[in-house]
C-alpha atoms as a PDB file:
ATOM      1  CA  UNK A   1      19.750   5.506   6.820  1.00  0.00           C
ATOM      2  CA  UNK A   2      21.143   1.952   8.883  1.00  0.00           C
ATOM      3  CA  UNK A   3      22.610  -0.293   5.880  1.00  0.00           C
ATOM      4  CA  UNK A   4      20.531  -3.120   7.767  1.00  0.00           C
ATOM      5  CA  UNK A   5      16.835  -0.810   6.700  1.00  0.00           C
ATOM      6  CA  UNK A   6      18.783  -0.312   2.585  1.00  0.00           C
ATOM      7  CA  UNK A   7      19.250  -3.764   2.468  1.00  0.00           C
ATOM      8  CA  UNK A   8      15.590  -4.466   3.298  1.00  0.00           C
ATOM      9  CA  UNK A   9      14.075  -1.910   1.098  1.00  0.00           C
ATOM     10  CA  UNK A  10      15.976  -3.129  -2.048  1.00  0.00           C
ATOM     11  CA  UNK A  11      14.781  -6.996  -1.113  1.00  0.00           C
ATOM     12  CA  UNK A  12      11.073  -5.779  -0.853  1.00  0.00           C
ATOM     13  CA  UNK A  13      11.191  -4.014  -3.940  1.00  0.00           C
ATOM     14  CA  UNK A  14      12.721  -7.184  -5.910  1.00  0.00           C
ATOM     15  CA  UNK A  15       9.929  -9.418  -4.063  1.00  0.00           C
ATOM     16  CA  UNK A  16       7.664  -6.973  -5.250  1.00  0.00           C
ATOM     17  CA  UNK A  17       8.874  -6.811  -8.808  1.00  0.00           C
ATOM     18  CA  UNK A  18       9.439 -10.739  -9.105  1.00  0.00           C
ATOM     19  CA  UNK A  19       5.454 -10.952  -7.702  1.00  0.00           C
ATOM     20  CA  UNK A  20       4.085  -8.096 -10.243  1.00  0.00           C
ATOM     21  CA  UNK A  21       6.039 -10.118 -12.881  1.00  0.00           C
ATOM     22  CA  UNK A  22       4.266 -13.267 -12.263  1.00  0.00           C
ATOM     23  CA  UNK A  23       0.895 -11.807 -12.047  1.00  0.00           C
ATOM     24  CA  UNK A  24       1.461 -10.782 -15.827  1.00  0.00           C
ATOM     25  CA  UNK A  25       0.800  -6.719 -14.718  1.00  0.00           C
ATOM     26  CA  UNK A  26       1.302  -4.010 -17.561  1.00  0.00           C
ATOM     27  CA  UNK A  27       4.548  -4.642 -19.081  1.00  0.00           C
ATOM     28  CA  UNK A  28       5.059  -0.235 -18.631  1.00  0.00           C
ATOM     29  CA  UNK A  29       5.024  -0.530 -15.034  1.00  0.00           C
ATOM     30  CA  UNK A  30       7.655  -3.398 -14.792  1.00  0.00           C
ATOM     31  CA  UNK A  31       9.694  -1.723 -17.717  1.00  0.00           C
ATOM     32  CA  UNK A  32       9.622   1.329 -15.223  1.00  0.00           C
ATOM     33  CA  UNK A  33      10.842  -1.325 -11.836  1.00  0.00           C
ATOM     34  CA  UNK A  34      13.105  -2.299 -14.336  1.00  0.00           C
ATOM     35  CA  UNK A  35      14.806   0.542 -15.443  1.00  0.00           C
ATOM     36  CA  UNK A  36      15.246   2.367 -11.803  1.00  0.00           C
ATOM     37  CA  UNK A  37      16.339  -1.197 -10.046  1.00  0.00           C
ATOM     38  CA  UNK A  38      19.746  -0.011 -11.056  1.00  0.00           C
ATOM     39  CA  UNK A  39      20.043   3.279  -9.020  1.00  0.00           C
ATOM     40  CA  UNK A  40      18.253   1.451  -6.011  1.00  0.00           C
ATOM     41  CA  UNK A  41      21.034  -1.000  -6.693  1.00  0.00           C
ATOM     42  CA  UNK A  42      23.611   2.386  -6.660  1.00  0.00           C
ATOM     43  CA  UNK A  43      21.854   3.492  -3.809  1.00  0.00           C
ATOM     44  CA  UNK A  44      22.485   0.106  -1.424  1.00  0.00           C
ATOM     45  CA  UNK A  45      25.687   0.034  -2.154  1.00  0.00           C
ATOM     46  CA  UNK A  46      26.764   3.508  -1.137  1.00  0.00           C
ATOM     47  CA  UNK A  47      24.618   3.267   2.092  1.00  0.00           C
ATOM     48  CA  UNK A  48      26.350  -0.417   3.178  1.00  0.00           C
ATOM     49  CA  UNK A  49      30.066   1.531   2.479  1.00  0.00           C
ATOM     50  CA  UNK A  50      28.815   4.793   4.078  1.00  0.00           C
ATOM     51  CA  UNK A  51      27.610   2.906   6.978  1.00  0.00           C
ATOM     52  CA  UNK A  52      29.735   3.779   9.676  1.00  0.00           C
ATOM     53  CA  UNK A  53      28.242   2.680  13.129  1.00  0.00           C
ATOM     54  CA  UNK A  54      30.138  -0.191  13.651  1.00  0.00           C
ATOM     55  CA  UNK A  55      33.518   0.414  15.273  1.00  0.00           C
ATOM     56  CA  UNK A  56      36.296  -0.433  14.204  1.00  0.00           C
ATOM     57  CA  UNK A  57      39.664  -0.823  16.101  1.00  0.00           C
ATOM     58  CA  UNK A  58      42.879   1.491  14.666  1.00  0.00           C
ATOM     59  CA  UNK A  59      45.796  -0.438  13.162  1.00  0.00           C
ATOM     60  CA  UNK A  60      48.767  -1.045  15.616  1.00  0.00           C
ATOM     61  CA  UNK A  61      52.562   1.297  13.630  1.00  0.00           C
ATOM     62  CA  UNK A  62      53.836  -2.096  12.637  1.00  0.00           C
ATOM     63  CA  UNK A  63      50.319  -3.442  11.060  1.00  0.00           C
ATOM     64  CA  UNK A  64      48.950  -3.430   7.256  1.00  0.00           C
ATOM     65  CA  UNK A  65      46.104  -5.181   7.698  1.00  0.00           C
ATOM     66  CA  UNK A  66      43.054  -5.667  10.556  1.00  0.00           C
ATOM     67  CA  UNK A  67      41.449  -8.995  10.637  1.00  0.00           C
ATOM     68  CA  UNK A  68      39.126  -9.552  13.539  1.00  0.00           C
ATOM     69  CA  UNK A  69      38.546 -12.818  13.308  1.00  0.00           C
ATOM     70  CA  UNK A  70      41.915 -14.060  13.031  1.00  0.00           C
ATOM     71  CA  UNK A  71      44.678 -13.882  16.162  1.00  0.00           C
ATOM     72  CA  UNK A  72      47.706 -11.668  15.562  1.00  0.00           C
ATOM     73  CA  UNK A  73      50.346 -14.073  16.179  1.00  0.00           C
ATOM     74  CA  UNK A  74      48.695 -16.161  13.108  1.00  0.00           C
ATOM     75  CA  UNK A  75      51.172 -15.644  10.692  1.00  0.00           C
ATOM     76  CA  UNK A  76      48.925 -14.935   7.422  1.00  0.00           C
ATOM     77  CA  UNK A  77      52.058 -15.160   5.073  1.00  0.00           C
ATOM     78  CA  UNK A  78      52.072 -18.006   2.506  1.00  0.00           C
ATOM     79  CA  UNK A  79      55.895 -17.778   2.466  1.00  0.00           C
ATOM     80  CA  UNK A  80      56.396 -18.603   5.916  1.00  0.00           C
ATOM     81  CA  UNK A  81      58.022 -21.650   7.514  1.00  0.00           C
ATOM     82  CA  UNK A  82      55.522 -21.925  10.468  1.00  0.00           C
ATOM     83  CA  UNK A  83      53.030 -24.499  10.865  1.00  0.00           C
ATOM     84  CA  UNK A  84      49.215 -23.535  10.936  1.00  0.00           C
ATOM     85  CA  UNK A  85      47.392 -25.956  13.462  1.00  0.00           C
ATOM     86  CA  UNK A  86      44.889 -26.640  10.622  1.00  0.00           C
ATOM     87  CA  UNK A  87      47.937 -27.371   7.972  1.00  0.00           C
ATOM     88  CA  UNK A  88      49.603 -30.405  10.580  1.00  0.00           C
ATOM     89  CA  UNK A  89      49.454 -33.940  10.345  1.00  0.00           C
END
């Protein structure tokens, strides 16, 4: 299952839930919501980690980390002497 289709199963069943609450329904059947919203909750989570359809590029022999929305030459090292454009005067 797409994370995207998880993600919008586990926000209809908590609109759901929040709605059935505030119609005052049978305190049984939102003890019951209540009770299994924490495997739905187990369940989301492994299917946005599992998801794997978006691609990912491999890490480059002399890289630890992959940030795509940072350039490599920004250094990302708090110990470092060089400037960051945002960091200047």
């Amino acid at each position: 299952m797409k994370a995207t289709s998880a993600v919008i199963v586990a926000t209809l069943y908590l609109i759901v839930y929040v709605i059935l609450f505030q119609t005052g329904i049978s305190i049984t059947i939102l003890s019951y919501l209540f009770l299994t919203s924490p495997f739905l909750m187990i369940w989301l989570i492994f299917t946005v980690l599992k998801d794997n359809r978006k691609p990912y590029p491999e890490l480059g022999e002399d890289e630890e980390w992959g940030y795509r929305d940072k350039p490599k030459n920004q250094s990302t090292d708090p110990n470092s002497d060089e400037k960051l454009p945002h960091l200047m005067p």
